[in-house]
PDB file of N, CA and C in Angstrom:
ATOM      1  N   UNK A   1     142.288 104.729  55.596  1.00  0.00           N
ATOM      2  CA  UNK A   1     141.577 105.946  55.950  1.00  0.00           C
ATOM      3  C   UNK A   1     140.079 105.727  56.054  1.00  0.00           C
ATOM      4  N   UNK A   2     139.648 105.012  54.716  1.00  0.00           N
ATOM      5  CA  UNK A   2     138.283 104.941  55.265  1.00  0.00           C
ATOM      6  C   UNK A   2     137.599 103.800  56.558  1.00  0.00           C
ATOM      7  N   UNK A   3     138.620 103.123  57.221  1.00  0.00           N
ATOM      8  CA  UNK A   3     138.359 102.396  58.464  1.00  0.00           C
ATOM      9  C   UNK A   3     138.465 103.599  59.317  1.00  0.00           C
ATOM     10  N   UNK A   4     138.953 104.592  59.513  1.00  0.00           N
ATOM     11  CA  UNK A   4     139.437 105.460  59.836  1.00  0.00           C
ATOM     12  C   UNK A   4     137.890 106.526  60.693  1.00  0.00           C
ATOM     13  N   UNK A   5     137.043 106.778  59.197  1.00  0.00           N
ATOM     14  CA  UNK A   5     135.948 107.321  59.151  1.00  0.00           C
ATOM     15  C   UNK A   5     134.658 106.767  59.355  1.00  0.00           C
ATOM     16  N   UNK A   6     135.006 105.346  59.209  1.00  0.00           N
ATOM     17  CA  UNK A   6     133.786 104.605  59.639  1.00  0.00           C
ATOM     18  C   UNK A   6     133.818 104.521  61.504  1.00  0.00           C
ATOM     19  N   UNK A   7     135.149 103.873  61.730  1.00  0.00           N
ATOM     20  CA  UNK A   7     135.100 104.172  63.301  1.00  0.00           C
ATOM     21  C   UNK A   7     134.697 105.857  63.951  1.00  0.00           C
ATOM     22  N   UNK A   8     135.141 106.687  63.523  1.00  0.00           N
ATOM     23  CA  UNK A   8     134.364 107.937  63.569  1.00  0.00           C
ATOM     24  C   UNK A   8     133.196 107.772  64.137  1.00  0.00           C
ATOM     25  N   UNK A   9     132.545 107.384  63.004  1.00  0.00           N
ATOM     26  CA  UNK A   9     130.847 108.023  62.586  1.00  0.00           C
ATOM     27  C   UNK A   9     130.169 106.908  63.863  1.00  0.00           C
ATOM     28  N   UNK A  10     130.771 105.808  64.300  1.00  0.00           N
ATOM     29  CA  UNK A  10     130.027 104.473  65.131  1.00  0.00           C
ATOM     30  C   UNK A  10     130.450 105.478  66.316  1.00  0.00           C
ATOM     31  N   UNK A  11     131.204 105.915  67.005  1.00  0.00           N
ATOM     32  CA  UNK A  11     131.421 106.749  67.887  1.00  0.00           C
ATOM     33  C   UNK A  11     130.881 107.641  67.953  1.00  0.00           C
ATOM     34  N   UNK A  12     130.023 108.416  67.255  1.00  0.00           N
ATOM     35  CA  UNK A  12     129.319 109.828  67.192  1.00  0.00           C
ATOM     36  C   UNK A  12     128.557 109.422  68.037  1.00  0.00           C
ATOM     37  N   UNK A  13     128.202 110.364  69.027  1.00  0.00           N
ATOM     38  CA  UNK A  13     127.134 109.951  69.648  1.00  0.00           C
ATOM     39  C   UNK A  13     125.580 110.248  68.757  1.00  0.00           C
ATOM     40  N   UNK A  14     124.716 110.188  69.021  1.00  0.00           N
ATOM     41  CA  UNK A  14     123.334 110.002  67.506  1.00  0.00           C
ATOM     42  C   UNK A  14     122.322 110.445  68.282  1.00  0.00           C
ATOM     43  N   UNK A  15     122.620 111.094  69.638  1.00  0.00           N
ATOM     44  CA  UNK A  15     121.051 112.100  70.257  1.00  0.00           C
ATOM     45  C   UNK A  15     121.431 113.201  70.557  1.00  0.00           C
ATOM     46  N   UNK A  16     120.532 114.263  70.642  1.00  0.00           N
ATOM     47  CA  UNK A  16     120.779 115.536  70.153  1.00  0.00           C
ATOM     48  C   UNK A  16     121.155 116.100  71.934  1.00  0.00           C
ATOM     49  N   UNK A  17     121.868 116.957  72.343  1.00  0.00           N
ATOM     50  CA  UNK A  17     122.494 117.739  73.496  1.00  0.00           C
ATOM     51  C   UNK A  17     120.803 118.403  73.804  1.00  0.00           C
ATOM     52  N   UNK A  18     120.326 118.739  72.853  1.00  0.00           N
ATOM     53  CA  UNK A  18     119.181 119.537  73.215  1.00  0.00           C
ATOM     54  C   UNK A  18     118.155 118.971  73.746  1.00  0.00           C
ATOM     55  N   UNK A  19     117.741 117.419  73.626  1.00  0.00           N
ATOM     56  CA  UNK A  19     116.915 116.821  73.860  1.00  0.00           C
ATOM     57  C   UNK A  19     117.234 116.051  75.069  1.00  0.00           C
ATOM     58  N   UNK A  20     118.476 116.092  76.296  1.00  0.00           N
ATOM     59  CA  UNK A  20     118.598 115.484  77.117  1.00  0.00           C
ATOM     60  C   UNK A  20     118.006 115.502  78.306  1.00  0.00           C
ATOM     61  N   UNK A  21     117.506 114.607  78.777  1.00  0.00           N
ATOM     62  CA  UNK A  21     116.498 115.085  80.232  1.00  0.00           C
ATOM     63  C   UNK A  21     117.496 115.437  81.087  1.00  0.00           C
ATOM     64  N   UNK A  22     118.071 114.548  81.506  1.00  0.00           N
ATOM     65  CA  UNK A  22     118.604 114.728  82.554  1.00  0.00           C
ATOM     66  C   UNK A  22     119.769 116.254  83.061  1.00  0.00           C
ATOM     67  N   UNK A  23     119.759 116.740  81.882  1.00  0.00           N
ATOM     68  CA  UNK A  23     120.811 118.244  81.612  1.00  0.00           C
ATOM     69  C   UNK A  23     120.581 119.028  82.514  1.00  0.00           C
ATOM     70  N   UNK A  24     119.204 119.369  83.127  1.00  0.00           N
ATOM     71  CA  UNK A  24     119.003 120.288  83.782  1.00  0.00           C
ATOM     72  C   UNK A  24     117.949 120.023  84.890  1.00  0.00           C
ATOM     73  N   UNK A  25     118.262 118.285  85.424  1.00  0.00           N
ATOM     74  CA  UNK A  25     117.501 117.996  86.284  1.00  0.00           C
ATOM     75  C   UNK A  25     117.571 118.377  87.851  1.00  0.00           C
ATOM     76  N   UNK A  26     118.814 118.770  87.994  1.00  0.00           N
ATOM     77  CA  UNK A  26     119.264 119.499  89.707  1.00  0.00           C
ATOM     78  C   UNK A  26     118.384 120.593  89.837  1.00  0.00           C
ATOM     79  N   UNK A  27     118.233 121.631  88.649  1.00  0.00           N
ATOM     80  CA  UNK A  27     117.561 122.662  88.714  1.00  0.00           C
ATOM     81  C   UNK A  27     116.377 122.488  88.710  1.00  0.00           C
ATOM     82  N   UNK A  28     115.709 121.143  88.441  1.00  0.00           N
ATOM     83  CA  UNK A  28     114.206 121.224  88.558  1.00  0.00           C
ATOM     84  C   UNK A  28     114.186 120.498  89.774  1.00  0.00           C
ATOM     85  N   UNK A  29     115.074 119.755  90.569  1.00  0.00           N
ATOM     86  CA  UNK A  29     114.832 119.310  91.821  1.00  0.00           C
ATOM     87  C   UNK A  29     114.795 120.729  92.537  1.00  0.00           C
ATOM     88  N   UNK A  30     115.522 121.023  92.475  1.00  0.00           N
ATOM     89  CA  UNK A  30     115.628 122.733  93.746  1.00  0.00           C
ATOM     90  C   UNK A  30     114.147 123.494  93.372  1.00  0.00           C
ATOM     91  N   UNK A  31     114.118 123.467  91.729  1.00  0.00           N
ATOM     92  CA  UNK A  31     112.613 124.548  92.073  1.00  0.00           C
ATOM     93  C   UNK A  31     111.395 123.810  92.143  1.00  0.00           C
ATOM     94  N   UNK A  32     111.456 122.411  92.463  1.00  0.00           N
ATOM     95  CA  UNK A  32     110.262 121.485  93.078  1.00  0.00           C
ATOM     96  C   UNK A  32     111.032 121.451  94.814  1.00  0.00           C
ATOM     97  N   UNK A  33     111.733 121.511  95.341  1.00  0.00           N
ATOM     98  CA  UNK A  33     112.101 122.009  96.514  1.00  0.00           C
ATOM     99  C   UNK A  33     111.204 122.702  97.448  1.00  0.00           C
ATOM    100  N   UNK A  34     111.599 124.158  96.456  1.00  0.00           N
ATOM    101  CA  UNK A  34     111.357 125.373  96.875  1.00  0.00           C
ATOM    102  C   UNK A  34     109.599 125.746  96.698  1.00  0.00           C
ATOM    103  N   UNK A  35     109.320 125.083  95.624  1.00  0.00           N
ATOM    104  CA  UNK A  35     107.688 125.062  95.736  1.00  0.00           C
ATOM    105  C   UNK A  35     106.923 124.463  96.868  1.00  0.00           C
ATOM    106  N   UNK A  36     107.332 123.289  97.017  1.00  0.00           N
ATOM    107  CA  UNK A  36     107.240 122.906  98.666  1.00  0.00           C
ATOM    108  C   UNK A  36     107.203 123.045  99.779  1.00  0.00           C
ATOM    109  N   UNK A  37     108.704 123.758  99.632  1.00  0.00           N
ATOM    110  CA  UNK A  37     108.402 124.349 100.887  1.00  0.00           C
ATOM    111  C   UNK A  37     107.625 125.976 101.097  1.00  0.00           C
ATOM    112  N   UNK A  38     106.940 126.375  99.793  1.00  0.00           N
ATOM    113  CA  UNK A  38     106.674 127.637 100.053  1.00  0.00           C
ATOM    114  C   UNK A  38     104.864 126.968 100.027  1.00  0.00           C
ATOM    115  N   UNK A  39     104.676 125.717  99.821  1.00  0.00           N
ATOM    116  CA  UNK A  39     102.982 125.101  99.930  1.00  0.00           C
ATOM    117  C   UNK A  39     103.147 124.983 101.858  1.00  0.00           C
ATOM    118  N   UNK A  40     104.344 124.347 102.228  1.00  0.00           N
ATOM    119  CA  UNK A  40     104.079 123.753 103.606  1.00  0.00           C
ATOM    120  C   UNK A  40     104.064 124.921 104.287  1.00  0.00           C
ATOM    121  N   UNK A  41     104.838 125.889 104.024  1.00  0.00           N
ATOM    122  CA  UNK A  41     105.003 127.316 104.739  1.00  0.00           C
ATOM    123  C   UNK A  41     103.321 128.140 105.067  1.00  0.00           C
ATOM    124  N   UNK A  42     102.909 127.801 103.979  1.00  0.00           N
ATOM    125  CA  UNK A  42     101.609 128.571 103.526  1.00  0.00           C
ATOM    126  C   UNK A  42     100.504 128.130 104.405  1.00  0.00           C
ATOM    127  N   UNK A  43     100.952 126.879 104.417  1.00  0.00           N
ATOM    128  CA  UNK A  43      99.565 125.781 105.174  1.00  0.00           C
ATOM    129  C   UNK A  43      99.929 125.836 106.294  1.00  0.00           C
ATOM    130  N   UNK A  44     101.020 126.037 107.066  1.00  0.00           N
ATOM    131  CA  UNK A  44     101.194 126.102 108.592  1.00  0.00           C
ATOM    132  C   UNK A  44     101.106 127.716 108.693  1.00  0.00           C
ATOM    133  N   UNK A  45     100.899 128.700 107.836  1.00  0.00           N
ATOM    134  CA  UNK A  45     100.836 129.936 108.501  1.00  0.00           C
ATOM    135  C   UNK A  45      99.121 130.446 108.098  1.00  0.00           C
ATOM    136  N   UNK A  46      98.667 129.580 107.718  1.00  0.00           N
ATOM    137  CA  UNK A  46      97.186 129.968 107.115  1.00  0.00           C
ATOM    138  C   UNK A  46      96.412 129.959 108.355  1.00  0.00           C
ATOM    139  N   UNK A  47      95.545 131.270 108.697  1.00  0.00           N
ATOM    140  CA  UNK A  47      94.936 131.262 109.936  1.00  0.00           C
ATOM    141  C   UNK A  47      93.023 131.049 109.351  1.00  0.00           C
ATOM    142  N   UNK A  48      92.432 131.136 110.134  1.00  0.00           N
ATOM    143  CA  UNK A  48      90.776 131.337 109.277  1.00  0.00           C
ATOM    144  C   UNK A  48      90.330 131.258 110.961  1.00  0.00           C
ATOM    145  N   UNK A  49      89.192 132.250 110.696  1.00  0.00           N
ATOM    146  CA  UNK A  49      88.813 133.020 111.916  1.00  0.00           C
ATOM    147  C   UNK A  49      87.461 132.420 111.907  1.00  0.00           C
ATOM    148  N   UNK A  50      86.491 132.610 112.624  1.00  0.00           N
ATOM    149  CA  UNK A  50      85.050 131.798 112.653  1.00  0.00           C
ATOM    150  C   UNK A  50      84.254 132.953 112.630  1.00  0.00           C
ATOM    151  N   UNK A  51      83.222 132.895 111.904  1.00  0.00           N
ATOM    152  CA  UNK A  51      81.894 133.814 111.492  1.00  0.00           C
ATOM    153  C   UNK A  51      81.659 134.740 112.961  1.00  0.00           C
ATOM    154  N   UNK A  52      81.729 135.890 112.374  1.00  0.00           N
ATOM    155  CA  UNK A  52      80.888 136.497 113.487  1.00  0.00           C
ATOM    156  C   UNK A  52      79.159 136.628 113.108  1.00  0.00           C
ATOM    157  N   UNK A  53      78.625 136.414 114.456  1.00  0.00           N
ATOM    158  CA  UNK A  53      77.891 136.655 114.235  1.00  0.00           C
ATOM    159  C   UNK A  53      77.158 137.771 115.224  1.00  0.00           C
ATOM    160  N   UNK A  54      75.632 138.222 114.492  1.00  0.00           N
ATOM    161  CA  UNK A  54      75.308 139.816 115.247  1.00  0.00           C
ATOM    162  C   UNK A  54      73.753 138.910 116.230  1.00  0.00           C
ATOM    163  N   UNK A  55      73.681 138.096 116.440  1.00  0.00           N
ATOM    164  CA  UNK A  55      72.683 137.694 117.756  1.00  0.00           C
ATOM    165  C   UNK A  55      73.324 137.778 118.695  1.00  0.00           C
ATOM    166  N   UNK A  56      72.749 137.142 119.709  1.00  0.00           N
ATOM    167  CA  UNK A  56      73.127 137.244 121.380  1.00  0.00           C
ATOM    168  C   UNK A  56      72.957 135.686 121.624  1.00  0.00           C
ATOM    169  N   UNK A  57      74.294 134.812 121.735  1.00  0.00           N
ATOM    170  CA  UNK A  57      74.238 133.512 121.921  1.00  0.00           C
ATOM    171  C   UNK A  57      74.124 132.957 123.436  1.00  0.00           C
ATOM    172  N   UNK A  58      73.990 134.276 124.472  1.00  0.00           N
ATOM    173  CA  UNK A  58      73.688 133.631 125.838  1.00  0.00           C
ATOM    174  C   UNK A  58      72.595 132.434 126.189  1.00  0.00           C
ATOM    175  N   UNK A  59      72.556 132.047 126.869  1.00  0.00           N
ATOM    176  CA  UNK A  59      71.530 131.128 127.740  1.00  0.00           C
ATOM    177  C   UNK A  59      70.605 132.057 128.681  1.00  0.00           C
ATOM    178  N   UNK A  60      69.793 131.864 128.373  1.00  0.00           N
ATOM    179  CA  UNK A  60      68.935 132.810 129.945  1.00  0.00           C
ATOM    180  C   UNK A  60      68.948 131.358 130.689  1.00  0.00           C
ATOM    181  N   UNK A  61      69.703 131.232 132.087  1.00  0.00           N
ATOM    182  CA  UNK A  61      70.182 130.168 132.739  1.00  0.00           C
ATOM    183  C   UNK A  61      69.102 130.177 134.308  1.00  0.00           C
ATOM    184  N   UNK A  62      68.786 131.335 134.879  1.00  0.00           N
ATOM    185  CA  UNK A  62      67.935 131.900 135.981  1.00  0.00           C
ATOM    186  C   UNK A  62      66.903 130.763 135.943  1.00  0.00           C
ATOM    187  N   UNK A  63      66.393 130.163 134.819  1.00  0.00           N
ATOM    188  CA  UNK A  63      65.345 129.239 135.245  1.00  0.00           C
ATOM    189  C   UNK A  63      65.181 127.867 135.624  1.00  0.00           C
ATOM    190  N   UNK A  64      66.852 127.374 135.122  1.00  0.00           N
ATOM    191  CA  UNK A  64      66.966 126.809 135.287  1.00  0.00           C
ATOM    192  C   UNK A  64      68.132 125.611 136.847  1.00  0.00           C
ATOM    193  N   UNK A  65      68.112 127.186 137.554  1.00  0.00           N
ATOM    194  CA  UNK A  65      68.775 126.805 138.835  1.00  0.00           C
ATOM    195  C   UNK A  65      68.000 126.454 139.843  1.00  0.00           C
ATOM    196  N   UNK A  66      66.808 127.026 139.716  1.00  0.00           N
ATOM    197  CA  UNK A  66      65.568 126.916 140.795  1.00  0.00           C
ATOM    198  C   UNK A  66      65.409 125.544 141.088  1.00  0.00           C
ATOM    199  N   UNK A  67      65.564 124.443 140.792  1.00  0.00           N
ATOM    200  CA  UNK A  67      65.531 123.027 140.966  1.00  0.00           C
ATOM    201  C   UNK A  67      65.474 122.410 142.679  1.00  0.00           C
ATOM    202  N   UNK A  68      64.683 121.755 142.871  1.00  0.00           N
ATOM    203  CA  UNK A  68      64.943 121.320 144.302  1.00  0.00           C
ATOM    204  C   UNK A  68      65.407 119.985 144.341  1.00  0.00           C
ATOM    205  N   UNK A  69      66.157 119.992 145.661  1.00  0.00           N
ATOM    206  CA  UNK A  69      67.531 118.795 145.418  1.00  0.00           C
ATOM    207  C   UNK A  69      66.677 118.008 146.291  1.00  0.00           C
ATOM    208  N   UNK A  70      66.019 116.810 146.214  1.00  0.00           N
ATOM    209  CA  UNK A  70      65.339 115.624 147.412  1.00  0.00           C
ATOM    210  C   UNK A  70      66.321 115.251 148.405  1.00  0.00           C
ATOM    211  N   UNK A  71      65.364 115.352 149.167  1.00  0.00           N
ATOM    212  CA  UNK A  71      66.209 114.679 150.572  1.00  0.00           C
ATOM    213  C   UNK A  71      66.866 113.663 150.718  1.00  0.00           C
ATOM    214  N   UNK A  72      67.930 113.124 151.123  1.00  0.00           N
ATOM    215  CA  UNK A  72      67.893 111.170 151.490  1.00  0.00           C
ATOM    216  C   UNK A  72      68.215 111.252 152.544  1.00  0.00           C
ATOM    217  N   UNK A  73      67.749 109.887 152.745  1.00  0.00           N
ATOM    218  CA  UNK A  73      68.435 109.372 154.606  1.00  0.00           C
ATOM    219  C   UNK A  73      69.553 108.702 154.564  1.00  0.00           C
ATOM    220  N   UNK A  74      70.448 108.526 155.357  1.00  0.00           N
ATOM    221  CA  UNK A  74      71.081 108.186 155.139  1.00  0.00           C
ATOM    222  C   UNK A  74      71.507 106.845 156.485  1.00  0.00           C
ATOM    223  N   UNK A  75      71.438 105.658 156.024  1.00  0.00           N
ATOM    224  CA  UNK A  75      71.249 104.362 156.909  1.00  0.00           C
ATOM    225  C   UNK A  75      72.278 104.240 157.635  1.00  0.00           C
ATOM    226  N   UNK A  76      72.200 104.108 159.099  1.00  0.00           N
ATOM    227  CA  UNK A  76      73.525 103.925 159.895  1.00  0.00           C
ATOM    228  C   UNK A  76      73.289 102.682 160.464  1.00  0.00           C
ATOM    229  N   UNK A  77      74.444 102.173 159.936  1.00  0.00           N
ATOM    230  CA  UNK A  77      74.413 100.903 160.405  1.00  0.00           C
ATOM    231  C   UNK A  77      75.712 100.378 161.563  1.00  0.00           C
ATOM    232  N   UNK A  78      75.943  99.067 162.105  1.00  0.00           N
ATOM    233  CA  UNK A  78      76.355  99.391 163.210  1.00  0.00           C
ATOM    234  C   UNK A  78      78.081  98.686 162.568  1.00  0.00           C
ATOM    235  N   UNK A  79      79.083  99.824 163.240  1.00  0.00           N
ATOM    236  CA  UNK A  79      80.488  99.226 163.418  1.00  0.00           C
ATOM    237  C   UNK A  79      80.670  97.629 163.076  1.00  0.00           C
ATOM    238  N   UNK A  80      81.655  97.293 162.255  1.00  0.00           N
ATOM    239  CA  UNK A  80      81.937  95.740 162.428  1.00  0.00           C
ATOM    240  C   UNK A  80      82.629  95.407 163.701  1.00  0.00           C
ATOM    241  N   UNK A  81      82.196  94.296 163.990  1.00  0.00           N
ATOM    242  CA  UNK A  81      83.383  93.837 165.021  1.00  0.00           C
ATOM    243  C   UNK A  81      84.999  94.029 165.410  1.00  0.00           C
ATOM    244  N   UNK A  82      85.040  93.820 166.512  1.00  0.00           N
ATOM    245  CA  UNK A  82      86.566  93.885 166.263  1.00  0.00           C
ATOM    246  C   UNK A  82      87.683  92.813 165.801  1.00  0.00           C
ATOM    247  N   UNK A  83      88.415  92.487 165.107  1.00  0.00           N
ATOM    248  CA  UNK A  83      89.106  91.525 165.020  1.00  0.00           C
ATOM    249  C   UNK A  83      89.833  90.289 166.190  1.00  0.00           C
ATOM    250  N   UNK A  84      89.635  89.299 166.012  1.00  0.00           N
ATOM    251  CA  UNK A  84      89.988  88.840 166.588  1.00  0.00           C
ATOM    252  C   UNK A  84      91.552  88.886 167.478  1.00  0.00           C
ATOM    253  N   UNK A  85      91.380  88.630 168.423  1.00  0.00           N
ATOM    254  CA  UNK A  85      93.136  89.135 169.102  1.00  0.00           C
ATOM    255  C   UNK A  85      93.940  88.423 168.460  1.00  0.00           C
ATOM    256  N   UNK A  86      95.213  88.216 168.351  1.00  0.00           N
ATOM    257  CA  UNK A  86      95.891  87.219 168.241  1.00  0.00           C
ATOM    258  C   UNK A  86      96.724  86.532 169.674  1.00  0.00           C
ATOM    259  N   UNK A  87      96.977  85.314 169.292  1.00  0.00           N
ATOM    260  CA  UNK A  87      97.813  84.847 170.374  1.00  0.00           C
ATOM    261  C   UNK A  87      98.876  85.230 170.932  1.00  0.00           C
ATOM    262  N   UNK A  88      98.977  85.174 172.137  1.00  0.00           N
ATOM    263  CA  UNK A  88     100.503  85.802 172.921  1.00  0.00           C
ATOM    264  C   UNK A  88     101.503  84.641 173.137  1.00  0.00           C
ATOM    265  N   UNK A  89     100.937  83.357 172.857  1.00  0.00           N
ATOM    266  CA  UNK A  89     102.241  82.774 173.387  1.00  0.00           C
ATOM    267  C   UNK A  89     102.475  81.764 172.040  1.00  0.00           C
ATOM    268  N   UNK A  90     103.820  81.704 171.256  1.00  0.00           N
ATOM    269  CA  UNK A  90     103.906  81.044 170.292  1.00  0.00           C
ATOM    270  C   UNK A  90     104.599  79.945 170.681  1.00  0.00           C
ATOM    271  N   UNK A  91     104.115  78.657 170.075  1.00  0.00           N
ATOM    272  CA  UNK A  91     104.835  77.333 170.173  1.00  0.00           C
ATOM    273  C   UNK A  91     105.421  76.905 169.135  1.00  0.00           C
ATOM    274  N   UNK A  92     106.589  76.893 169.404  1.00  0.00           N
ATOM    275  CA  UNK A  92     107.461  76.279 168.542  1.00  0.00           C
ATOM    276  C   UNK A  92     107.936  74.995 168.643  1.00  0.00           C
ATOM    277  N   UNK A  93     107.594  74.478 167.805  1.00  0.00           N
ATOM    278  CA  UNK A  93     107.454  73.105 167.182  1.00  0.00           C
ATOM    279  C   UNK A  93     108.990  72.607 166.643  1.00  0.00           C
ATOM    280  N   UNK A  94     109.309  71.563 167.053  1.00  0.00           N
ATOM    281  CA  UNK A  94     110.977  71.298 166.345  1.00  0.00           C
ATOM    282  C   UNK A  94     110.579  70.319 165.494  1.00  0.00           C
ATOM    283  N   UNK A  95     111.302  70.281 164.348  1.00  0.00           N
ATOM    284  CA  UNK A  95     110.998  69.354 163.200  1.00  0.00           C
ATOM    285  C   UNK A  95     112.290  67.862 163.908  1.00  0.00           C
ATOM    286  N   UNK A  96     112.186  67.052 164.352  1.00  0.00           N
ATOM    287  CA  UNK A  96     112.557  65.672 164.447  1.00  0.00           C
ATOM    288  C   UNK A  96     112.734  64.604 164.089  1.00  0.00           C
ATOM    289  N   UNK A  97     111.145  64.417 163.529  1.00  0.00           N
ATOM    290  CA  UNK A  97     110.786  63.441 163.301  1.00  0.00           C
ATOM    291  C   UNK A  97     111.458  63.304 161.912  1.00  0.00           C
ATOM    292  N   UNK A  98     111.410  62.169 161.401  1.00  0.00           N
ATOM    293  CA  UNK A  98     112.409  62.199 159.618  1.00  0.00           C
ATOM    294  C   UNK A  98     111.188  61.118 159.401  1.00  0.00           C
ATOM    295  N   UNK A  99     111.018  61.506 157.996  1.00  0.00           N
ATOM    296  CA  UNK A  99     110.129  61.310 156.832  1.00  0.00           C
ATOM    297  C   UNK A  99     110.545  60.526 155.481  1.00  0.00           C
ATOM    298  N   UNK A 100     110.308  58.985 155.582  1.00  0.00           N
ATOM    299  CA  UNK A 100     111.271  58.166 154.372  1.00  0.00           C
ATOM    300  C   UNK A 100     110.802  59.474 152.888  1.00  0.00           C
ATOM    301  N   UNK A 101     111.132  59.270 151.801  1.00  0.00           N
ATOM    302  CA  UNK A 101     110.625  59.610 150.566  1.00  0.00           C
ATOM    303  C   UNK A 101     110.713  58.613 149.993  1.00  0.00           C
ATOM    304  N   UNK A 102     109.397  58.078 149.307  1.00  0.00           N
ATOM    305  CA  UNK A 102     109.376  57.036 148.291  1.00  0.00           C
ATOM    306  C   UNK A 102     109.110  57.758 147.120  1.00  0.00           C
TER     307      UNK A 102
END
């Protein structure tokens, strides 16, 4: 009997149910999930608008069209030639002759 109780007690397991990490780790994957996706949600729907402001940001532009454009000349120079004609009558040449190879 008392081999009995010693095998027992070596079998007990010796860490506490309460102290296990891993017990309730699915549930902290889903609500690190869900935090995520409610940061990425946030950041793709976040708008931000640009300062108004109360001046008058026009250009007064009127003074600056008045500009006078200079003249150029423009050089005319003369046509190139015309290309040469080509020939009308082709000679054809017969290959005959034989050629040793060294």
């Amino acid at each position: 009997q008392t081999l009995n109780l010693e095998k027992e007690k070596r079998m007990e397991p010796k860490k506490n149910p309460k102290a296990d990490v891993g017990r309730n780790s699915a549930l902290y994957f889903v609500i690190g999930l869900a935090a995520v996706l409610a940061l990425v949600y946030g950041a793709m729907e976040w708008k931000k608008y640009d300062k108004v402001s109360n001046y008058d940001i026009s250009m007064n532009v009127e003074d600056q069209l008045d500009e006078e454009v200079p003249m150029t000349e423009q050089i005319k120079t003369p046509p190139p030639p015309p290309p040469p004609a080509a020939p009308e009558v082709i000679e054809v040449v017969e290959d005959e002759e034989e050629v040793e190879e060294t």
